[in-house]
PDB file of N, CA and C in Angstrom:
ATOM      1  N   UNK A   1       0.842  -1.188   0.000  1.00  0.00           N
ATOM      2  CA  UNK A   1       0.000   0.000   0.000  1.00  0.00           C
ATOM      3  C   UNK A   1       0.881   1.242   0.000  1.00  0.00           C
ATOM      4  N   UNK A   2       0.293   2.219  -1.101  1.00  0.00           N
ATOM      5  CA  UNK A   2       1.364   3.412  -0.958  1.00  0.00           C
ATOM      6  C   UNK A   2       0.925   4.158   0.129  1.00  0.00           C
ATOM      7  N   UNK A   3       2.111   4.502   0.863  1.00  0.00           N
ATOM      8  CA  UNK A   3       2.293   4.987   2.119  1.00  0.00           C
ATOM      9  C   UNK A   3       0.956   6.212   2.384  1.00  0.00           C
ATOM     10  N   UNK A   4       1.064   7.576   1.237  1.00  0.00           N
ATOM     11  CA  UNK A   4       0.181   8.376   0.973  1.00  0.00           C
ATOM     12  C   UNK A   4      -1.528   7.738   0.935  1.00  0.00           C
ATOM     13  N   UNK A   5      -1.616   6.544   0.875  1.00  0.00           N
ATOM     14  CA  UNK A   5      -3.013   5.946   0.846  1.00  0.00           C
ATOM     15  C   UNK A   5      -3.117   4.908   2.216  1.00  0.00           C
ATOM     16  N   UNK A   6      -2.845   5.690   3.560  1.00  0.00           N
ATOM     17  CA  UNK A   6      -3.182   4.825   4.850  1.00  0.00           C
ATOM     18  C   UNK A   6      -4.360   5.129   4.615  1.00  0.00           C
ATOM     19  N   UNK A   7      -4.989   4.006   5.389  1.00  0.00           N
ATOM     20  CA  UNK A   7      -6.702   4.002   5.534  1.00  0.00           C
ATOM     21  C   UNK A   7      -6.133   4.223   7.299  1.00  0.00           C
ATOM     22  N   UNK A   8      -7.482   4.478   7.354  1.00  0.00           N
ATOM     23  CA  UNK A   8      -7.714   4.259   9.396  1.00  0.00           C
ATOM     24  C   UNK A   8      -8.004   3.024   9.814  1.00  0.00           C
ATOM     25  N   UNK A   9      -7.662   2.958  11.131  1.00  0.00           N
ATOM     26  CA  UNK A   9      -6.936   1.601  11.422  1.00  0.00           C
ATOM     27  C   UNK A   9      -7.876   1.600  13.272  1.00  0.00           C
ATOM     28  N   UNK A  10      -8.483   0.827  13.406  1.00  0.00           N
ATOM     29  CA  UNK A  10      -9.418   0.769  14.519  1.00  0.00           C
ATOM     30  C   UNK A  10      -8.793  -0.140  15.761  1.00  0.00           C
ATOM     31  N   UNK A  11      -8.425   0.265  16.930  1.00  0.00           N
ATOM     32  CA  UNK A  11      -7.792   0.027  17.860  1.00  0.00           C
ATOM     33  C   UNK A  11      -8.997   0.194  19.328  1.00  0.00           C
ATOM     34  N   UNK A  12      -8.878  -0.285  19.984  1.00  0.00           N
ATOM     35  CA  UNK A  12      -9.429  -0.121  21.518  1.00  0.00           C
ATOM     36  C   UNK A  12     -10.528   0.477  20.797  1.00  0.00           C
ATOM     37  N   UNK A  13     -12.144   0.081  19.956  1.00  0.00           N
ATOM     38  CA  UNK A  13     -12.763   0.838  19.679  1.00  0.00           C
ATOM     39  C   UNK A  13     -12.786   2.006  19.143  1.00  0.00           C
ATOM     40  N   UNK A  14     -12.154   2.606  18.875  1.00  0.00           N
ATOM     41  CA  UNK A  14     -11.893   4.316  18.248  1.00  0.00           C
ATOM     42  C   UNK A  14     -10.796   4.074  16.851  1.00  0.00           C
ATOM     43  N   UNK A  15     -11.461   5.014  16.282  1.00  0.00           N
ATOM     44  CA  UNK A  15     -10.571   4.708  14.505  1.00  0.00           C
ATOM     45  C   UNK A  15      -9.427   5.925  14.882  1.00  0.00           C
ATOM     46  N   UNK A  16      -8.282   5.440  14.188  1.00  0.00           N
ATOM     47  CA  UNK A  16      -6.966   6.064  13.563  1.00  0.00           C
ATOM     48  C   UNK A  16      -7.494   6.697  12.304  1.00  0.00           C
ATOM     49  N   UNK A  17      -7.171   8.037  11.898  1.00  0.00           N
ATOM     50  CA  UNK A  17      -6.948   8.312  10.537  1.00  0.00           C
ATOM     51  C   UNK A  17      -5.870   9.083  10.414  1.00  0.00           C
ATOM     52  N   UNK A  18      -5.320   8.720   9.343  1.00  0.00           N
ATOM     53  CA  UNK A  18      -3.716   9.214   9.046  1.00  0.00           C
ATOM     54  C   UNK A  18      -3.299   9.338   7.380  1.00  0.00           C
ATOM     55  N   UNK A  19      -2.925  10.455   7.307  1.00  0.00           N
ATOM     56  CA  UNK A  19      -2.303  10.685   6.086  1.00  0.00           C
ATOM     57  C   UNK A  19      -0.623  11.560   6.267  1.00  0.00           C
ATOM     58  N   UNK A  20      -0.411  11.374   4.974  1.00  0.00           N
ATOM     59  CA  UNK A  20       1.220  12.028   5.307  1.00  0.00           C
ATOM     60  C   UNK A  20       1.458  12.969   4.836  1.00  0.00           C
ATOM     61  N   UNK A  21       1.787  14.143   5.605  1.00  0.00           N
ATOM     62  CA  UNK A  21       2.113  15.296   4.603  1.00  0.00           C
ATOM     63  C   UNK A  21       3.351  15.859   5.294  1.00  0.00           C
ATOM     64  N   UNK A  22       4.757  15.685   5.309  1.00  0.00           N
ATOM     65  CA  UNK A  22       5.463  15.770   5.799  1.00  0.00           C
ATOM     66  C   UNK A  22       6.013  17.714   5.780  1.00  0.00           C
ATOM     67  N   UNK A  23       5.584  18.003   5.057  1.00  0.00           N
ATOM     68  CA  UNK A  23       6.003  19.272   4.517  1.00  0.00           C
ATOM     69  C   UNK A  23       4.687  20.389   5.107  1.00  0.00           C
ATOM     70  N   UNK A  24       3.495  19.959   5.673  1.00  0.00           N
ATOM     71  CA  UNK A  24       2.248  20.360   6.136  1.00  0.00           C
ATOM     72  C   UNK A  24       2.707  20.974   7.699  1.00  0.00           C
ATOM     73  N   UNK A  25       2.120  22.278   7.347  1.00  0.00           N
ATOM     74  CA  UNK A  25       2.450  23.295   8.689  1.00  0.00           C
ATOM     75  C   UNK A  25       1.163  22.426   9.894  1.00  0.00           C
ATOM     76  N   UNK A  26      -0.426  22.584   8.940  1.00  0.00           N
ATOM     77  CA  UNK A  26      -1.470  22.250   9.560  1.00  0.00           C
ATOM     78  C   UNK A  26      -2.270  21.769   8.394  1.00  0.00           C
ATOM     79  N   UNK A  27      -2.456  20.427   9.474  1.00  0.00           N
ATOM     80  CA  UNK A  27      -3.572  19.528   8.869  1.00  0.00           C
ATOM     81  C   UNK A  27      -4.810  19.309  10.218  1.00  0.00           C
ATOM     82  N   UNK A  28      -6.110  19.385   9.259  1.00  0.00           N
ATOM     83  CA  UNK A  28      -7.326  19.384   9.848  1.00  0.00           C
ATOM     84  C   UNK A  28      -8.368  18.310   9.063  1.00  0.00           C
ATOM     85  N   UNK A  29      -9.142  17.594   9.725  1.00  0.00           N
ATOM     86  CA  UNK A  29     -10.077  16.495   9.451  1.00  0.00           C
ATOM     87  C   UNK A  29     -11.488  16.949   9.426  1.00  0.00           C
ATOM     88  N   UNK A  30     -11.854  17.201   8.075  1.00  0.00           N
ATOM     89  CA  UNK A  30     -13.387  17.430   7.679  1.00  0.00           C
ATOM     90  C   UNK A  30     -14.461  16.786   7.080  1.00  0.00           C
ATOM     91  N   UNK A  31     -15.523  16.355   7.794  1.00  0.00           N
ATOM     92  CA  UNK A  31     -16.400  15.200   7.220  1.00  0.00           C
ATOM     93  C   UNK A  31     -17.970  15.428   7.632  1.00  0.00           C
ATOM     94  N   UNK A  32     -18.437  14.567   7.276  1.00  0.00           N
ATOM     95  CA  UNK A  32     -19.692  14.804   7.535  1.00  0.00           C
ATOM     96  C   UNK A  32     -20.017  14.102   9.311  1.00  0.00           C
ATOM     97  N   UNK A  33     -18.902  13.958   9.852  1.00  0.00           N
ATOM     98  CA  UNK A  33     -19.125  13.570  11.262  1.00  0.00           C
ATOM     99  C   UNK A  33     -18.863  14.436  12.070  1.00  0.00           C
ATOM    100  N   UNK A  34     -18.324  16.037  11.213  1.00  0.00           N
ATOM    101  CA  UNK A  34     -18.106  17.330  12.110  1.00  0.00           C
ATOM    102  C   UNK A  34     -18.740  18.015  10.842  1.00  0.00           C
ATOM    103  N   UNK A  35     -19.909  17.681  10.463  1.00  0.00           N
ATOM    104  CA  UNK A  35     -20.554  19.153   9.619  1.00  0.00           C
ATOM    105  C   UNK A  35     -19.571  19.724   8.342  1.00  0.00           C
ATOM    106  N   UNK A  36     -18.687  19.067   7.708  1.00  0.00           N
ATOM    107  CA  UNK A  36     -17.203  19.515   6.968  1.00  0.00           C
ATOM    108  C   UNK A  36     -16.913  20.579   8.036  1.00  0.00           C
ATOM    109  N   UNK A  37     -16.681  21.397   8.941  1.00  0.00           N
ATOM    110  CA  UNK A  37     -15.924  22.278   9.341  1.00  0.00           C
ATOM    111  C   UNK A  37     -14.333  21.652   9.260  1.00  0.00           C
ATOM    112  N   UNK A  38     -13.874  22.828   8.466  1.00  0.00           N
ATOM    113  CA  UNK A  38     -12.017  22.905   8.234  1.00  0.00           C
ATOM    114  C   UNK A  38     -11.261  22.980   9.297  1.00  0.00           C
ATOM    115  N   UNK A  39     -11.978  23.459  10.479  1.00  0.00           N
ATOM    116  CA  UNK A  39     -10.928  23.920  11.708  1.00  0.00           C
ATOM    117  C   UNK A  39     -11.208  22.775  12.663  1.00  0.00           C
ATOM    118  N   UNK A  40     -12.076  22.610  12.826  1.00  0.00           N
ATOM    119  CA  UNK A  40     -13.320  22.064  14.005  1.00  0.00           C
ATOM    120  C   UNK A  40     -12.166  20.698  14.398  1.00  0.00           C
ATOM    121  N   UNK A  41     -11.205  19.791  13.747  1.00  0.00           N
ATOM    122  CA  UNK A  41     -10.808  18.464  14.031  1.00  0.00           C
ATOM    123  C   UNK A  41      -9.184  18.379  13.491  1.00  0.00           C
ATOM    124  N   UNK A  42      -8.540  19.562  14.533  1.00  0.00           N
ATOM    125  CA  UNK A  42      -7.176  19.561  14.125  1.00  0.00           C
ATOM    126  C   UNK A  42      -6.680  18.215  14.218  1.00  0.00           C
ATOM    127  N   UNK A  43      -5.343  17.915  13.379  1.00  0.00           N
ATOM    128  CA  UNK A  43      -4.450  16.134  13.429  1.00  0.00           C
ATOM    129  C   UNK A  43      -3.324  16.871  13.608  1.00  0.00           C
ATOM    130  N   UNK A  44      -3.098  15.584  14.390  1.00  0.00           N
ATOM    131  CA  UNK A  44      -1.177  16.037  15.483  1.00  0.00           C
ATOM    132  C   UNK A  44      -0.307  15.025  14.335  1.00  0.00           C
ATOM    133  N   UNK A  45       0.658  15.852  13.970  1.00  0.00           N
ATOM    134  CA  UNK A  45       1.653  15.429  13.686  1.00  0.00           C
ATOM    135  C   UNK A  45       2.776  14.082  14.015  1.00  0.00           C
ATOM    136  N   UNK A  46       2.863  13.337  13.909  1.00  0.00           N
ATOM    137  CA  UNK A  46       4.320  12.148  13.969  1.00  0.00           C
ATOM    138  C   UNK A  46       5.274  12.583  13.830  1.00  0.00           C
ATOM    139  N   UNK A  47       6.080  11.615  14.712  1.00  0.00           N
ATOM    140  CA  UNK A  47       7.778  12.074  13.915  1.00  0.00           C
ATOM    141  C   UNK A  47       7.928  11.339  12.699  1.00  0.00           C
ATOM    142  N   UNK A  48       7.305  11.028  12.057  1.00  0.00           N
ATOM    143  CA  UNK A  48       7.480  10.171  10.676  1.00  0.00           C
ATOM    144  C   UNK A  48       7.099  11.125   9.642  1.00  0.00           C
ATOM    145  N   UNK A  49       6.013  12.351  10.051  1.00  0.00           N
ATOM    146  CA  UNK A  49       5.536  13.440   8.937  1.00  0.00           C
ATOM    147  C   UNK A  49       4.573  13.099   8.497  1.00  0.00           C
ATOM    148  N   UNK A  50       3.552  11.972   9.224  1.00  0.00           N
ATOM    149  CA  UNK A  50       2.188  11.600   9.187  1.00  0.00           C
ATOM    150  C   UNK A  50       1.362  11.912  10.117  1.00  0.00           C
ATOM    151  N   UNK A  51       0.386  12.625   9.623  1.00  0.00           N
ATOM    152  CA  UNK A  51      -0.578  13.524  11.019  1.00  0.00           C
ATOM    153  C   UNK A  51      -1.911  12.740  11.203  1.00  0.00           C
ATOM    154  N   UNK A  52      -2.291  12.515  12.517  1.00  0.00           N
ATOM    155  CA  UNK A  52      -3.062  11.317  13.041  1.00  0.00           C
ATOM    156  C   UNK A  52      -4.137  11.998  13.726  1.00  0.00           C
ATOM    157  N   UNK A  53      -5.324  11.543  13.802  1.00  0.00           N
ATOM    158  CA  UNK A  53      -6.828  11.994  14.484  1.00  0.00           C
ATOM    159  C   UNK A  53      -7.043  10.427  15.118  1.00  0.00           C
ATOM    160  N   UNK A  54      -7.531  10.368  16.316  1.00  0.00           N
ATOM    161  CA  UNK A  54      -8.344   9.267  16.501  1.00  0.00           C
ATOM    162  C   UNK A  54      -9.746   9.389  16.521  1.00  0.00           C
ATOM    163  N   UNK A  55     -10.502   8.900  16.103  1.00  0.00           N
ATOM    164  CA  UNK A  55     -11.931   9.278  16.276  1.00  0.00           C
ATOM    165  C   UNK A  55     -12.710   8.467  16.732  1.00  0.00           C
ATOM    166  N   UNK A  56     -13.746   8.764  17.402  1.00  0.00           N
ATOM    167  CA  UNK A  56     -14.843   7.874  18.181  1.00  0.00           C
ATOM    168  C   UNK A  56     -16.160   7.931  17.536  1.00  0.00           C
ATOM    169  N   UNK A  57     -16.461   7.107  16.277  1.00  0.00           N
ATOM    170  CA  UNK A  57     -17.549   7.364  15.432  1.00  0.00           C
ATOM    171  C   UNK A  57     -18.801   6.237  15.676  1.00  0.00           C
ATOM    172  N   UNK A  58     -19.619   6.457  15.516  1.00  0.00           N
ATOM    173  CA  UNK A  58     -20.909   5.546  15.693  1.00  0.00           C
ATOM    174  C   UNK A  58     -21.131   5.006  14.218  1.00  0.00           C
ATOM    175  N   UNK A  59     -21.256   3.837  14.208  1.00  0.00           N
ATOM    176  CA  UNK A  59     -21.960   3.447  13.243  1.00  0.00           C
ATOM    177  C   UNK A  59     -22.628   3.686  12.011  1.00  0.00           C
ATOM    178  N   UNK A  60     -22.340   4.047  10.928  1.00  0.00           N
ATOM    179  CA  UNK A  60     -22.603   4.308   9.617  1.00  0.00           C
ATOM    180  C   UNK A  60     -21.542   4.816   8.596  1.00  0.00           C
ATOM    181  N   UNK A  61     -21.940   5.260   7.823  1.00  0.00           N
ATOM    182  CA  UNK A  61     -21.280   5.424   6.335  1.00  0.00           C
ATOM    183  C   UNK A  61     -21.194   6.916   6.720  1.00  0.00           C
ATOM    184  N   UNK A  62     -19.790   7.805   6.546  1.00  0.00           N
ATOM    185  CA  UNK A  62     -18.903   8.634   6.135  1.00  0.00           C
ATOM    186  C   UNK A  62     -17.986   8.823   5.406  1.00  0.00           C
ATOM    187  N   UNK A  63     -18.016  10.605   4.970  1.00  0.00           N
ATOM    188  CA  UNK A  63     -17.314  11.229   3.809  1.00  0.00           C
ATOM    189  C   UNK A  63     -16.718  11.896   4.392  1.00  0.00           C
ATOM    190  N   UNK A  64     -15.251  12.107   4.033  1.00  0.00           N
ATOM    191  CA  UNK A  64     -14.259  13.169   4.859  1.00  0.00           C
ATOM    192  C   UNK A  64     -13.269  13.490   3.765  1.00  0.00           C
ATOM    193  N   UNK A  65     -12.584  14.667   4.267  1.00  0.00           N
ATOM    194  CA  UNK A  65     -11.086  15.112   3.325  1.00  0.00           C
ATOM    195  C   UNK A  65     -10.516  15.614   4.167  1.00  0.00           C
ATOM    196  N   UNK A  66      -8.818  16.069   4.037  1.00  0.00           N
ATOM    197  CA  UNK A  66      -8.028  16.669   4.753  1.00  0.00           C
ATOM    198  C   UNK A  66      -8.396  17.677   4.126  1.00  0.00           C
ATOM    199  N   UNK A  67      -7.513  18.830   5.223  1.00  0.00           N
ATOM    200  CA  UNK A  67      -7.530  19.781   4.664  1.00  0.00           C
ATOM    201  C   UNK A  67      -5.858  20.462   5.344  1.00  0.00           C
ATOM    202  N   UNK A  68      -5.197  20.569   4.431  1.00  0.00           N
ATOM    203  CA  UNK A  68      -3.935  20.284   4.253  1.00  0.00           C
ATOM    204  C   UNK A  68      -3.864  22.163   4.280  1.00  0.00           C
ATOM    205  N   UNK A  69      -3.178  23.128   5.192  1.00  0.00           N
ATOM    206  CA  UNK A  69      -2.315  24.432   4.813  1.00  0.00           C
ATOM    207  C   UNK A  69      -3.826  24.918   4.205  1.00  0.00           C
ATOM    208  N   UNK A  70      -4.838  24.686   4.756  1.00  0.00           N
ATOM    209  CA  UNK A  70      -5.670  25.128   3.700  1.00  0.00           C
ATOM    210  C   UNK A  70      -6.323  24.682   2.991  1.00  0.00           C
ATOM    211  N   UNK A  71      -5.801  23.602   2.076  1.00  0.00           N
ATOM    212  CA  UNK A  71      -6.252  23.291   0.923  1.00  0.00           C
ATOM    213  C   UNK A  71      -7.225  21.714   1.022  1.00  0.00           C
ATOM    214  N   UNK A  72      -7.998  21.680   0.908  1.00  0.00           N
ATOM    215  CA  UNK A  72      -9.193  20.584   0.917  1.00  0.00           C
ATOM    216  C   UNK A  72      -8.400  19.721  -0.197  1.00  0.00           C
ATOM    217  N   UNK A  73      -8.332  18.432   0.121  1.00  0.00           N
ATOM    218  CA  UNK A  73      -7.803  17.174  -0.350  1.00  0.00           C
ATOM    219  C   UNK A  73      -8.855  15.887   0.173  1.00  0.00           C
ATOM    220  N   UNK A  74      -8.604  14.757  -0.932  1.00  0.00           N
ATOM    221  CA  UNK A  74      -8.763  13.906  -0.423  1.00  0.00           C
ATOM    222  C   UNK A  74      -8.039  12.848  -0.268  1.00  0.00           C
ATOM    223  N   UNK A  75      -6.953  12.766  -0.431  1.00  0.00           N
ATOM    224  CA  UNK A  75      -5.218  12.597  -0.380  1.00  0.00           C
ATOM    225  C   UNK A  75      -4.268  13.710  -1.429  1.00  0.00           C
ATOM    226  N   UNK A  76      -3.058  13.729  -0.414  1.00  0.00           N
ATOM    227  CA  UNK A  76      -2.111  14.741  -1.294  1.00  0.00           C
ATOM    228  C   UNK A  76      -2.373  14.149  -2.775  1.00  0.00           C
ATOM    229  N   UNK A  77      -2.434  14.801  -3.691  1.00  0.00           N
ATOM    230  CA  UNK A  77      -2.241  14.288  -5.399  1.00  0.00           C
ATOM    231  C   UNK A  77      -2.899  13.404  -6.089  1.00  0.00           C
ATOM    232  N   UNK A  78      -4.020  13.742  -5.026  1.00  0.00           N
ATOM    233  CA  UNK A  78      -5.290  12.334  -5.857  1.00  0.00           C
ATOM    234  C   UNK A  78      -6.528  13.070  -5.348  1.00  0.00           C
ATOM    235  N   UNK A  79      -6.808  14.221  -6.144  1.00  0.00           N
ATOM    236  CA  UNK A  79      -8.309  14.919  -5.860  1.00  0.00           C
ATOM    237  C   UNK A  79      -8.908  15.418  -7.098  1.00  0.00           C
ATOM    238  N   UNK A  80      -8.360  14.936  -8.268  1.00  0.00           N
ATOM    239  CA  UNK A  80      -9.937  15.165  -9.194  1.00  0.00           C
ATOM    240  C   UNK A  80     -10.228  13.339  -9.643  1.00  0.00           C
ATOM    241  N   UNK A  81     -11.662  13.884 -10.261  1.00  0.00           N
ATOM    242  CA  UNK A  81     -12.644  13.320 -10.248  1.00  0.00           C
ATOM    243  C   UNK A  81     -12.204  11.303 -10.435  1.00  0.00           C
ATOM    244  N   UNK A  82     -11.307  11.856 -11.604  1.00  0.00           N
ATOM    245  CA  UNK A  82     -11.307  10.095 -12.112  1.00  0.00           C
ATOM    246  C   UNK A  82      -9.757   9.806 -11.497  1.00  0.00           C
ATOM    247  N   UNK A  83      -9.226  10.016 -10.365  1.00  0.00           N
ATOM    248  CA  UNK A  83      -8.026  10.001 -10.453  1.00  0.00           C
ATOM    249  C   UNK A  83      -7.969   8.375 -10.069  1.00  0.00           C
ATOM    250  N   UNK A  84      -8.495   7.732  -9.529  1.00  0.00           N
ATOM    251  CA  UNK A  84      -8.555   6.202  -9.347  1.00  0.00           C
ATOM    252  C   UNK A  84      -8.377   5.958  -7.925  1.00  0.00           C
ATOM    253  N   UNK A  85      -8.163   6.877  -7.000  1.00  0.00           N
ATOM    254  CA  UNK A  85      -8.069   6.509  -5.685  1.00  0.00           C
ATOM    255  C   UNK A  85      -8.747   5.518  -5.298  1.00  0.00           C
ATOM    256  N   UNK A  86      -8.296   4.637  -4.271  1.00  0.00           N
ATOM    257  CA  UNK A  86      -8.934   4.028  -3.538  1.00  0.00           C
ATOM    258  C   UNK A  86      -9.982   4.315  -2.324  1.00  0.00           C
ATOM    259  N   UNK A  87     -10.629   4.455  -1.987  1.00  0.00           N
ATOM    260  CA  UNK A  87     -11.548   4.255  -0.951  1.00  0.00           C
ATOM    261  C   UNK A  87     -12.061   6.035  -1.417  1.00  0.00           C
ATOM    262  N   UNK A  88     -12.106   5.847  -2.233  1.00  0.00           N
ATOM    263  CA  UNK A  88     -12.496   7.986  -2.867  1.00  0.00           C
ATOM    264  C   UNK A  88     -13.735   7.624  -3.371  1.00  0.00           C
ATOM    265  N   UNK A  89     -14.665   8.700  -3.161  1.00  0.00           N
ATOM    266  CA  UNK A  89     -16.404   8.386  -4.326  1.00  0.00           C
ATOM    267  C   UNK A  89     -15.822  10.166  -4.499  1.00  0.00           C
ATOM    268  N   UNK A  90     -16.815  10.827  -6.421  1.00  0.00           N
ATOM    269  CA  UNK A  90     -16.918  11.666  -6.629  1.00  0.00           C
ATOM    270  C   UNK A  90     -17.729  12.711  -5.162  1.00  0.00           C
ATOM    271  N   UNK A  91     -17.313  13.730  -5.790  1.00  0.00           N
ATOM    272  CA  UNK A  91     -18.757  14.405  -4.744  1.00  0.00           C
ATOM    273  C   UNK A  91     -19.322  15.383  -5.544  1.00  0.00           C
ATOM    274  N   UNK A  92     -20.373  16.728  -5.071  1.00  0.00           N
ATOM    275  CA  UNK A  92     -21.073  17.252  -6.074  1.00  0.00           C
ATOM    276  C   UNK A  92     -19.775  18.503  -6.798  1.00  0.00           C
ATOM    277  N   UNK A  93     -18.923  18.488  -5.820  1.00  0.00           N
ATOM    278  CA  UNK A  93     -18.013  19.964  -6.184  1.00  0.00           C
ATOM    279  C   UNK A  93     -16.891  19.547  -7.412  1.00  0.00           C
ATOM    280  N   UNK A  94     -17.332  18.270  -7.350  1.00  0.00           N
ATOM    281  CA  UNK A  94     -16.013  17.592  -9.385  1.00  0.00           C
ATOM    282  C   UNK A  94     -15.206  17.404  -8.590  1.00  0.00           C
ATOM    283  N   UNK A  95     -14.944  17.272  -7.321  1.00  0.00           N
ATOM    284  CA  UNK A  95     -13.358  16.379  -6.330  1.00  0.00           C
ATOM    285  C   UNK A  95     -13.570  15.260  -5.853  1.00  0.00           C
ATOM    286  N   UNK A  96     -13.214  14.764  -5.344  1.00  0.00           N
ATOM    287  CA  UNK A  96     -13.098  13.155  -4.447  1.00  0.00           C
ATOM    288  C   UNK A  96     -13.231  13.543  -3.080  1.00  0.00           C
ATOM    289  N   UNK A  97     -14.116  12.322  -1.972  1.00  0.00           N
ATOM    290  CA  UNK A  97     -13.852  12.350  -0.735  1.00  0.00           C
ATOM    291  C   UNK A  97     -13.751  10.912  -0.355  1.00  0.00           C
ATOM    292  N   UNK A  98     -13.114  11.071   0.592  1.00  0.00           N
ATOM    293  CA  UNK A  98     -12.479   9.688   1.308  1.00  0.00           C
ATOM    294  C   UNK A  98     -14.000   9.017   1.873  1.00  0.00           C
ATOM    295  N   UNK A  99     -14.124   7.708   1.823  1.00  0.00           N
ATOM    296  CA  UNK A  99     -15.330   7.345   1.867  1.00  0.00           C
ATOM    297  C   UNK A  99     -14.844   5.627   3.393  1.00  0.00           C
ATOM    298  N   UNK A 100     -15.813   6.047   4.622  1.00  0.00           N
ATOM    299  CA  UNK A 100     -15.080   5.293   5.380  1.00  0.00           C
ATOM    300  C   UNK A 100     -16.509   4.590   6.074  1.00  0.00           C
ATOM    301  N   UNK A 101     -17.193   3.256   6.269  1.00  0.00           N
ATOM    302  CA  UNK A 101     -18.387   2.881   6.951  1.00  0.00           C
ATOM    303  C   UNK A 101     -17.546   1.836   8.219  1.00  0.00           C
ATOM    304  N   UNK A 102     -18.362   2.742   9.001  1.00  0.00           N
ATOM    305  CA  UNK A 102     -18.363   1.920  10.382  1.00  0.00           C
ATOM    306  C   UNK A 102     -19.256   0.841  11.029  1.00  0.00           C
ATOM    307  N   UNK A 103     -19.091   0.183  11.010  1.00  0.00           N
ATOM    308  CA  UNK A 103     -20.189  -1.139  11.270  1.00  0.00           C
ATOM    309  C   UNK A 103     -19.954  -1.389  12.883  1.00  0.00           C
ATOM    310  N   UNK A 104     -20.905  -1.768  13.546  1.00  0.00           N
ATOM    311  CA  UNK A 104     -20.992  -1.897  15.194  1.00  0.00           C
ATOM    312  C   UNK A 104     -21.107  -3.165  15.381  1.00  0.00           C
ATOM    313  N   UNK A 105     -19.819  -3.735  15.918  1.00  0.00           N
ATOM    314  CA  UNK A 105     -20.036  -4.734  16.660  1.00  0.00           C
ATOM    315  C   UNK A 105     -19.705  -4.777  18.274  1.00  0.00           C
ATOM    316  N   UNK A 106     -20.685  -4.701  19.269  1.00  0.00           N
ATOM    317  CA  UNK A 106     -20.890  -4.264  20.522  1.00  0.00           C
ATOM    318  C   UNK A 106     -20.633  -2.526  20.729  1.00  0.00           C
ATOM    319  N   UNK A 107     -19.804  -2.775  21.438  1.00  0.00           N
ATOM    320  CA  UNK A 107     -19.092  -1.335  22.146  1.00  0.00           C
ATOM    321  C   UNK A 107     -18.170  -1.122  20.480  1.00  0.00           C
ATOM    322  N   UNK A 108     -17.153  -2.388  20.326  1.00  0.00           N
ATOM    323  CA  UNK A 108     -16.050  -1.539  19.483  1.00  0.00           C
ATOM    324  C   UNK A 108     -16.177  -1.674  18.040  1.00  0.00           C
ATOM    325  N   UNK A 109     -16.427  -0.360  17.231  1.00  0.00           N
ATOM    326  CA  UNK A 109     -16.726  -0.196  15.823  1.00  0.00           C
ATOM    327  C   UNK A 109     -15.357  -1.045  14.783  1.00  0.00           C
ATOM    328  N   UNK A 110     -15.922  -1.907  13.707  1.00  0.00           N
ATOM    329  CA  UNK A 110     -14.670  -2.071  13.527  1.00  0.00           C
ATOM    330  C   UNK A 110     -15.292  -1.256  11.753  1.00  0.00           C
ATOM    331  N   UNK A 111     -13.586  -0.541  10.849  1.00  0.00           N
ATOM    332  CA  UNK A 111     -14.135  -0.145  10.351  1.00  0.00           C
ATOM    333  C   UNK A 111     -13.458  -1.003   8.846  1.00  0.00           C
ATOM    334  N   UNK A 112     -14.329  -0.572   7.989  1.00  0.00           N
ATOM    335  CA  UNK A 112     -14.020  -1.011   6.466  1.00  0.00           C
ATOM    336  C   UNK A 112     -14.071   0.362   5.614  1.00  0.00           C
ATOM    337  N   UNK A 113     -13.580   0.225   4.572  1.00  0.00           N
ATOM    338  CA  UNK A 113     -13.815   1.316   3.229  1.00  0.00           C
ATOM    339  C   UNK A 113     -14.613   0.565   2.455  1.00  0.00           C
ATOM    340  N   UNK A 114     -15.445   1.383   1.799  1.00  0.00           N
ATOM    341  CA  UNK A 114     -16.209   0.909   0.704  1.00  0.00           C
ATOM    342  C   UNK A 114     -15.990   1.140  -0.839  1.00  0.00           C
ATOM    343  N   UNK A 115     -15.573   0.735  -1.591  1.00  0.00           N
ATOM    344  CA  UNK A 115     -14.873   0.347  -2.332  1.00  0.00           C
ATOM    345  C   UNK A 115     -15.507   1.564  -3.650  1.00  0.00           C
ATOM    346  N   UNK A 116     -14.644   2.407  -4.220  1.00  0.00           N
ATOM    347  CA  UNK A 116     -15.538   3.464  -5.353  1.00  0.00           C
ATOM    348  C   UNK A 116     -15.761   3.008  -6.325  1.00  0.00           C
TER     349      UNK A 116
END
């Protein structure tokens, strides 16, 4: 898997999401599980130059993008329409969003991508 295409990774109940932008002053997590707000779900940085959110999501199907220095992504260098990303669906604005469903089993969500 290319490094730039981590999916989130579900631990103790709560999802990982991580992308790499090593060169990124500020990265922020926008989806329809915070309303898209750009600011609302800052990601902390690694010493590797991959910036990480954990999130505590309930059950269902979500759309999210970074938002990288600003700039709305749905991975660095893979945000128009046909670019072939993985786990990407179009959206209405002609870009890609990261597409992530959470399925409930008990307390801990485990999660899958759904395939574009």
């Amino acid at each position: 898997m290319n490094k730039n295409q981590q999916g989130p990774r579900c631990k103790h109940g709560e999802l990982t999401v991580s992308v790499q932008a090593p060169d990124a002053r500020e990265v922020f997590l926008a989806g329809t599980f915070n309303n898209w707000d750009p600011k609302a779900t800052p990601m902390k940085r690694s010493e590797g130059g991959d910036w990480v959110y954990t999130l505590d999501l309930s059950p269902g199907r979500y759309e999210y993008k970074f938002v990288i220095d600003g700039q709305w992504c749905c991975e660095p260098g893979c945000d128009k329409r046909h670019d072939g990303c993985p786990r990407c669906v179009p959206n209405e604005l002609g870009t890609m969003n990261r597409l992530l469903e959470v399925k409930g089993l008990g307390r801990q969500p485990a999660a899958r991508h759904v395939p574009a």
